[in-house]
Protein backbone atom coordinates (compact mmCIF):
# COMPACT_ATOMS: atom_id res chain seq x y z
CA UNK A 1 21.47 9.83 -20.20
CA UNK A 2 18.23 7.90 -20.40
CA UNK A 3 19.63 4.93 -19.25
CA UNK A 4 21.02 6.22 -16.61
CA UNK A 5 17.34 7.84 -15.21
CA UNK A 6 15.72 4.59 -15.87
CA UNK A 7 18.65 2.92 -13.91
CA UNK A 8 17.86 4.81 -11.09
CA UNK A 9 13.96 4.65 -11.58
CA UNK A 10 14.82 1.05 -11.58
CA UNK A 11 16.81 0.93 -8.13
CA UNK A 12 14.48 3.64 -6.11
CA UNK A 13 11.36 1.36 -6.94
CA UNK A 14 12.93 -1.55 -6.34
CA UNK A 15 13.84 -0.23 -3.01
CA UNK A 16 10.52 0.90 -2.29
CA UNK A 17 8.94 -2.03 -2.67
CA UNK A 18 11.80 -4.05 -0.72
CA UNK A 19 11.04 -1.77 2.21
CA UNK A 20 7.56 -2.10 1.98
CA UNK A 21 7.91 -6.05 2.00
CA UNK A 22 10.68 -5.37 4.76
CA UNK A 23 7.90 -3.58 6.82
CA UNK A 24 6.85 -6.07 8.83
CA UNK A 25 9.61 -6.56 10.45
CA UNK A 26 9.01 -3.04 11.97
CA UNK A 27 5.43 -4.11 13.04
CA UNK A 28 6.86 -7.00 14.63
CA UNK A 29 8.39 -5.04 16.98
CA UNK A 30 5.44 -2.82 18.17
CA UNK A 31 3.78 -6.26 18.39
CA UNK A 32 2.97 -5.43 22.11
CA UNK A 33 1.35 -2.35 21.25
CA UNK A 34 -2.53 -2.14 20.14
CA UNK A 35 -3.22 -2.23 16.36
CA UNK A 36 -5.45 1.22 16.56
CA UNK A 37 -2.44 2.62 18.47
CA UNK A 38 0.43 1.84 16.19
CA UNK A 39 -2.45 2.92 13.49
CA UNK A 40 -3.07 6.35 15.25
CA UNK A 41 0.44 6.96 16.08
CA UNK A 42 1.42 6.15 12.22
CA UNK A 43 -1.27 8.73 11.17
CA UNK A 44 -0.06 11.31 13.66
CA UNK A 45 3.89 11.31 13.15
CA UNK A 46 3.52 10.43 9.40
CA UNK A 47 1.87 14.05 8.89
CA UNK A 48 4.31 16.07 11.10
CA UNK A 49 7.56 13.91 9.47
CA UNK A 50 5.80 15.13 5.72
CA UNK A 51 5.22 18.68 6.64
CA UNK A 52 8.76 19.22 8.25
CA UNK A 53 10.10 17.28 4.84
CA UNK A 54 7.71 19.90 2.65
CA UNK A 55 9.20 22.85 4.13
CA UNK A 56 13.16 21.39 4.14
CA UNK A 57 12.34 20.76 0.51
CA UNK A 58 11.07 24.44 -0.21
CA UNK A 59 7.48 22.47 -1.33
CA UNK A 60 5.37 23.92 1.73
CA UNK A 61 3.63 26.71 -0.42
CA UNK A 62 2.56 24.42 -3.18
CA UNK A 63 1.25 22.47 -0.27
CA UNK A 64 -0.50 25.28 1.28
CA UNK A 65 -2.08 26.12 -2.11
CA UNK A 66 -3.51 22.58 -2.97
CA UNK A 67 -4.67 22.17 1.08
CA UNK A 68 -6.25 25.33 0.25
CA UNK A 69 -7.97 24.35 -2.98
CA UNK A 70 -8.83 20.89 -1.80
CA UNK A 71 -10.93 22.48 0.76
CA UNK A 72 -12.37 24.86 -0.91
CA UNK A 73 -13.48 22.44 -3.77
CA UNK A 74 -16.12 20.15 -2.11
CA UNK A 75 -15.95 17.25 -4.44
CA UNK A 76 -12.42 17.25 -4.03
CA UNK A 77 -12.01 17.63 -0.25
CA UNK A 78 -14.37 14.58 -0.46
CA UNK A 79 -11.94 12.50 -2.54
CA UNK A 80 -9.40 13.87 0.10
CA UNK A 81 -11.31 12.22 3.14
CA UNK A 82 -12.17 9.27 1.14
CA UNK A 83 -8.51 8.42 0.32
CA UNK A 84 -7.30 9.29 3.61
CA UNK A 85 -10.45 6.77 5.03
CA UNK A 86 -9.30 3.83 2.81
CA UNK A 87 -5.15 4.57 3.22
CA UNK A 88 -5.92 4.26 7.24
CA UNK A 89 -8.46 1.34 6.61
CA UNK A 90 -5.32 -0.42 4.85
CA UNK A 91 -2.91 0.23 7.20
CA UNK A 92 -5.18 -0.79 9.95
CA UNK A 93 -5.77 -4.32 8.06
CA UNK A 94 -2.29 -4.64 7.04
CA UNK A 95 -0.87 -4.02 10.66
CA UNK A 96 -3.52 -6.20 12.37
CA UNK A 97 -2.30 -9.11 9.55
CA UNK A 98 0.92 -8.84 10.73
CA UNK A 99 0.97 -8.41 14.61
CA UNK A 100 -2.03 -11.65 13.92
CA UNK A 101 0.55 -13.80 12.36
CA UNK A 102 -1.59 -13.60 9.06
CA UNK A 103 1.24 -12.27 7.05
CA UNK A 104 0.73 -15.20 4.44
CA UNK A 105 -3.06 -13.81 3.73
CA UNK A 106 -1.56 -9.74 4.02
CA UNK A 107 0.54 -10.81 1.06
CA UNK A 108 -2.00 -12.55 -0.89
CA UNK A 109 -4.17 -8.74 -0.16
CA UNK A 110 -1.29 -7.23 -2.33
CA UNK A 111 -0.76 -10.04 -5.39
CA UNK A 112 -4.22 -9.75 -6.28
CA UNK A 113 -4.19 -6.28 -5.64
CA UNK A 114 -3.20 -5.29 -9.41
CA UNK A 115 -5.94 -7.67 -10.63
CA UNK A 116 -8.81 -5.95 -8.17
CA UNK A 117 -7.63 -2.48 -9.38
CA UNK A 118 -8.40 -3.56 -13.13
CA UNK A 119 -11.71 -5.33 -12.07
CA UNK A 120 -12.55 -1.61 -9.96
CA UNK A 121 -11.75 -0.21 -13.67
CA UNK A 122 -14.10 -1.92 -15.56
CA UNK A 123 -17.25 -1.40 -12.95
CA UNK A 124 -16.79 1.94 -12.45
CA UNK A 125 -14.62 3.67 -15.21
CA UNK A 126 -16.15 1.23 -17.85
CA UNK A 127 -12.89 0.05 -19.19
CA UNK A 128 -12.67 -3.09 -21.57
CA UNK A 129 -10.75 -6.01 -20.46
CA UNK A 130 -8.24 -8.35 -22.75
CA UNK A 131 -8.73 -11.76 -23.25
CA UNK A 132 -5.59 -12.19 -21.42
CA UNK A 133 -6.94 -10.05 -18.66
CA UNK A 134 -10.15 -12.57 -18.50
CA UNK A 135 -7.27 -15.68 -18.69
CA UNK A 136 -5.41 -14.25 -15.72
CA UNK A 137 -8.85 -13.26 -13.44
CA UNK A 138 -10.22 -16.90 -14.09
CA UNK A 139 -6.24 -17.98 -12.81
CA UNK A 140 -6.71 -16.07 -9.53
CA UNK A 141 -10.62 -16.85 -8.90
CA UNK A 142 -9.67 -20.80 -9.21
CA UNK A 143 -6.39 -19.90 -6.33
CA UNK A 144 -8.80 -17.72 -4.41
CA UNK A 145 -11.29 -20.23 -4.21
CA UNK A 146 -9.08 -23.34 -3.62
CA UNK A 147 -7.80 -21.11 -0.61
CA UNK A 148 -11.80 -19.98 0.53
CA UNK A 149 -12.53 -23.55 0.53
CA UNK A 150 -9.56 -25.37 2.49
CA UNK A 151 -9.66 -22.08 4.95
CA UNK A 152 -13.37 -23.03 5.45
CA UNK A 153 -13.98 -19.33 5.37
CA UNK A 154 -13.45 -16.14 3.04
CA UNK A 155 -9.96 -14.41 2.82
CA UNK A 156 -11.43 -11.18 4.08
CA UNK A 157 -7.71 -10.13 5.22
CA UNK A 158 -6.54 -10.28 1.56
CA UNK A 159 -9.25 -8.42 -0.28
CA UNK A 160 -9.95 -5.79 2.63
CA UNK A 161 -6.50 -5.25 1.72
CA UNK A 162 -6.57 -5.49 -1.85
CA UNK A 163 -10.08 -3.35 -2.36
CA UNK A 164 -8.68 -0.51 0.01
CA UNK A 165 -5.70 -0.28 -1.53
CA UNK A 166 -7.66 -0.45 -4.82
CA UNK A 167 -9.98 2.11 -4.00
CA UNK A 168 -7.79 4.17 -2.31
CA UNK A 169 -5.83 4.01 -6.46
CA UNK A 170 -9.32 5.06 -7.71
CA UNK A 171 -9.54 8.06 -5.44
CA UNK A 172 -6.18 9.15 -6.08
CA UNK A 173 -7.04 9.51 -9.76
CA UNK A 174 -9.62 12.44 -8.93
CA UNK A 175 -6.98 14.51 -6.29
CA UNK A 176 -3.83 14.13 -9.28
CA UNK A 177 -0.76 15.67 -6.58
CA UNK A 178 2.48 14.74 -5.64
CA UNK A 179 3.25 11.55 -3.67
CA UNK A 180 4.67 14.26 -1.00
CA UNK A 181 1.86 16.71 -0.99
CA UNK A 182 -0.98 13.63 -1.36
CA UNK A 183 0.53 12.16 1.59
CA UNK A 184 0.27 15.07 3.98
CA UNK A 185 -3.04 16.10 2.60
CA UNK A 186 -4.24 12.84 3.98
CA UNK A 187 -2.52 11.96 6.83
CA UNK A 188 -3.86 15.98 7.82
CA UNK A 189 -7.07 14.88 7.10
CA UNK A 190 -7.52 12.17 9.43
CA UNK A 191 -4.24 13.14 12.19
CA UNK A 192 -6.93 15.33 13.91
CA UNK A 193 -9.03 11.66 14.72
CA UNK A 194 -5.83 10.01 15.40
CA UNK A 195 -4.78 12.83 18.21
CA UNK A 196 -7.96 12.35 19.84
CA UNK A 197 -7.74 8.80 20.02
CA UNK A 198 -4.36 8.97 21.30
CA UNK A 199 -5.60 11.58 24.24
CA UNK A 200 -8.50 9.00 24.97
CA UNK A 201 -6.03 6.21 25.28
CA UNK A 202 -4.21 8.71 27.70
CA UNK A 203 -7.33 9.28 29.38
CA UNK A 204 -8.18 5.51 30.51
CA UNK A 205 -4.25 4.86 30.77
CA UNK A 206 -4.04 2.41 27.72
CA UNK A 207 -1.54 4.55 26.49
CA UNK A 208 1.82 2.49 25.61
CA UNK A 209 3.61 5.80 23.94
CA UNK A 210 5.98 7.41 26.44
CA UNK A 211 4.93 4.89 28.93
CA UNK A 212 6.72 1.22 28.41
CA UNK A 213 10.19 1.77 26.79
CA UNK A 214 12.23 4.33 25.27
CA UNK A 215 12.53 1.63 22.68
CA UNK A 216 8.57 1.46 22.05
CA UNK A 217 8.58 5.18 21.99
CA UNK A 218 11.46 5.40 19.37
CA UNK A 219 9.66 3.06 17.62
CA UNK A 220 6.21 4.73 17.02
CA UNK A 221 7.45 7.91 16.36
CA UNK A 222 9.48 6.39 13.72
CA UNK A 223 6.04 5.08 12.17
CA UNK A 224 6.11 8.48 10.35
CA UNK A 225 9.37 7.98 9.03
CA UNK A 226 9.54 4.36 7.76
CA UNK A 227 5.89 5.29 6.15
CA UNK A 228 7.14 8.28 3.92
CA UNK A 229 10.39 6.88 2.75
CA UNK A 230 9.31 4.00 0.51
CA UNK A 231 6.26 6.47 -1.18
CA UNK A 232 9.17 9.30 -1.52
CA UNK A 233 11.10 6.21 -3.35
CA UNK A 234 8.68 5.44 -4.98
CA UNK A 235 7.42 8.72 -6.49
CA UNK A 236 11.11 9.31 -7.65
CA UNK A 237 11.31 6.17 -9.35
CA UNK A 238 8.14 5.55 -11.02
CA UNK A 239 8.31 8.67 -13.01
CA UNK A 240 11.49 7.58 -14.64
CA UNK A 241 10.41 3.83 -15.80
CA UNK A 242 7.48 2.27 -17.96
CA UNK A 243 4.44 1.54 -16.59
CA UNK A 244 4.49 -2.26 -17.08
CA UNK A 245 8.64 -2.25 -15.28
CA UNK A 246 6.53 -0.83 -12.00
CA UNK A 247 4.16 -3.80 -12.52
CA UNK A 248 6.93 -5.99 -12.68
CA UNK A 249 8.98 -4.75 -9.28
CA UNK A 250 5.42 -4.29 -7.51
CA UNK A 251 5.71 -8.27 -6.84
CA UNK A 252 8.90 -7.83 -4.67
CA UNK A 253 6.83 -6.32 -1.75
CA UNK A 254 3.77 -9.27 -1.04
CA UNK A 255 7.12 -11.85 -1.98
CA UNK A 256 9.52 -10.69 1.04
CA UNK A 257 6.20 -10.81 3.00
CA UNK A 258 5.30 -13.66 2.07
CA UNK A 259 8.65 -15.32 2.50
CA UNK A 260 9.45 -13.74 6.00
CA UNK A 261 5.58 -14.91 7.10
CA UNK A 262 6.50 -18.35 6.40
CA UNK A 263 10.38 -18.68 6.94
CA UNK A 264 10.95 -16.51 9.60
CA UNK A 265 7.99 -16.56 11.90
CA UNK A 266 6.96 -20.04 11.10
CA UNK A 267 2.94 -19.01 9.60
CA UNK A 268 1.80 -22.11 7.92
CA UNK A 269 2.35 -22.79 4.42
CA UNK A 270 0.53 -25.64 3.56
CA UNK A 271 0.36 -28.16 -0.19
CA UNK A 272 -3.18 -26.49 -0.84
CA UNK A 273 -1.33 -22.97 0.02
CA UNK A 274 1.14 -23.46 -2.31
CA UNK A 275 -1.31 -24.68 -4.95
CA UNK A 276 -3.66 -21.89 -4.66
CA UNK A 277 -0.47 -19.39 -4.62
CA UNK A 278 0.37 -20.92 -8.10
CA UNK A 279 -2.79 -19.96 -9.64
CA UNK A 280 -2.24 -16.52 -8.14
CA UNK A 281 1.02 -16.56 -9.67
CA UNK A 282 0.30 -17.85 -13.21
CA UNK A 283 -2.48 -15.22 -13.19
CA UNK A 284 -0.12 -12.90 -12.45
CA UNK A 285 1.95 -13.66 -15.03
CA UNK A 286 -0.40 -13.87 -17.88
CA UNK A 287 -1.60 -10.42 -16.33
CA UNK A 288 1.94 -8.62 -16.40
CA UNK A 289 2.84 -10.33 -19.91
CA UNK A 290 -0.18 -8.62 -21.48
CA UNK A 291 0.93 -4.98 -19.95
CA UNK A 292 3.78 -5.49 -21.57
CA UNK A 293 2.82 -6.20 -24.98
CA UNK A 294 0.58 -3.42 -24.70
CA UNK A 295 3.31 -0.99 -23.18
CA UNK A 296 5.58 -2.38 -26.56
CA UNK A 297 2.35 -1.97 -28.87
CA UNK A 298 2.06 1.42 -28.06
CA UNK A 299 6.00 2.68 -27.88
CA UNK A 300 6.27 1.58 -31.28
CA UNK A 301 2.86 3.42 -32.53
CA UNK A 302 4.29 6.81 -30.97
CA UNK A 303 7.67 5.95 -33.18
């Protein structure tokens, strides 16, 4: 029977993370559209997509109780609008990357991504690192900088990215709900913002929703749809593996983007790429190793 759960915990994250790597591909075809569009209409459909899901799924009342909470809780309604801030800052990035041919940088945002979070950890919840933790920062400073330095300028794309997402990890520490309920907290937090936008694109006819193709329209209101999937995946399937077997699929996401940046729309790859990338990897590597052995360390303590 256990087996069998972490089987499945196994294939839903997998699948999350394929479909998040996948994602692109979707961007690529809203290319025509505005980054702070696709961004607003994202926002906008991903809240009404999650509240129609909450109430097929018999969870709207739990969701009513923690929206009502949340807001009446100050400190937390903060951490609300701080996660929903950094979630649309990240999307933003991450869809500007994309439709900017800068996939190869968006990926490098979400290797070092694990190492950033652990870095945010020590600065601000005071945590201790490993030495293999030091090892595998040291591994990724030397790629980042071999990449700074043949770029001639700082890889803002990756860690705006990376410290968003990071942040965003922080915040959701303090709020503690369901992927579901989190989700439609935030995306109600900041759809309000998004609608306006949208009705001020309207305004100066900038508008591209409901006025270029039925195929553009199909499209963004999708963005709700192929935004909730993956995190539904993912909530389903995290629960039901280690900790250290999420680190290890995590990976699969910034590879497919990485690989369908460079193979299928042509962004270029070059020697010092692939040499900085190494580092990345290898610090990666050491990184997810020592998870493990701590993950093993402590299963066997609890026997």
């Amino acid at each position: 029977m256990m087996e069998n759960e972490e089987r499945k915990g196994i294939i839903y994250t997998a699948l999350a993370y394929t479909l998040w790597g996948l994602l692109p591909l979707y961007w690529k075809f809203v290319q025509h559209v505005s980054a702070d569009e696709i961004l607003a209409n994202r926002i906008f459909w991903s809240f009404w997509f999650m509240l129609v899901l909450l109430i097929v799924t018999k969870q709207f009342n739990y969701f009513k109780r923690e929206a009502l909470s949340l807001f009446k809780r100050p400190k937390l309604f903060a951490a609300l609008v701080a996660a929903s801030i950094l979630i649309s800052i990240n999307w933003f990035v991450y869809i500007w990357a994309v439709n900017s041919e800068q996939m190869v940088e968006a990926s490098l945002g979400y290797y070092i991504n694990p190492l950033v979070s652990v870095l945010l950890g020590v600065f601000i919840l005071k945590e201790v690192l490993s030495k293999a933790q030091v090892v595998s920062f040291i591994l990724a400073l030397i790629g980042v900088l071999i990449l700074t330095i043949s770029y001639g300028e700082f890889p803002w794309i990756a860690f705006a990215l990376a410290f968003s997402f990071g942040l965003y990890g922080l915040v959701k520490k303090v709020l503690r709900v369901n992927a579901a309920v989190g989700l439609t907290l935030e995306t109600l937090t900041i759809m309000p913002i998004a609608l306006i936008y949208l009705a001020y694109l309207q305004q100066v006819d900038l508008l591209s929703l409901f006025h270029v193709s039925l195929t553009t329209d199909f499209l963004l209101l999708g963005a709700g749809a192929v935004t909730a999937v993956p995190l539904l995946l993912f909530a389903n399937g995290a629960q039901r593996i280690p900790l250290f077997m999420v680190g290890f699929l995590q990976y699969i996401a910034p590879t497919l983007t990485l690989i369908l940046g460079v193979f299928l729309y042509g962004e270029p790859f070059s020697l010092i790429d692939l040499i900085s990338f190494v580092f990345i990897w290898l610090s990666l590597t050491v990184f997810t190793l020592s998870r493990v052995r701590i993950s093993r360390r402590v299963k066997l303590q609890k026997q």
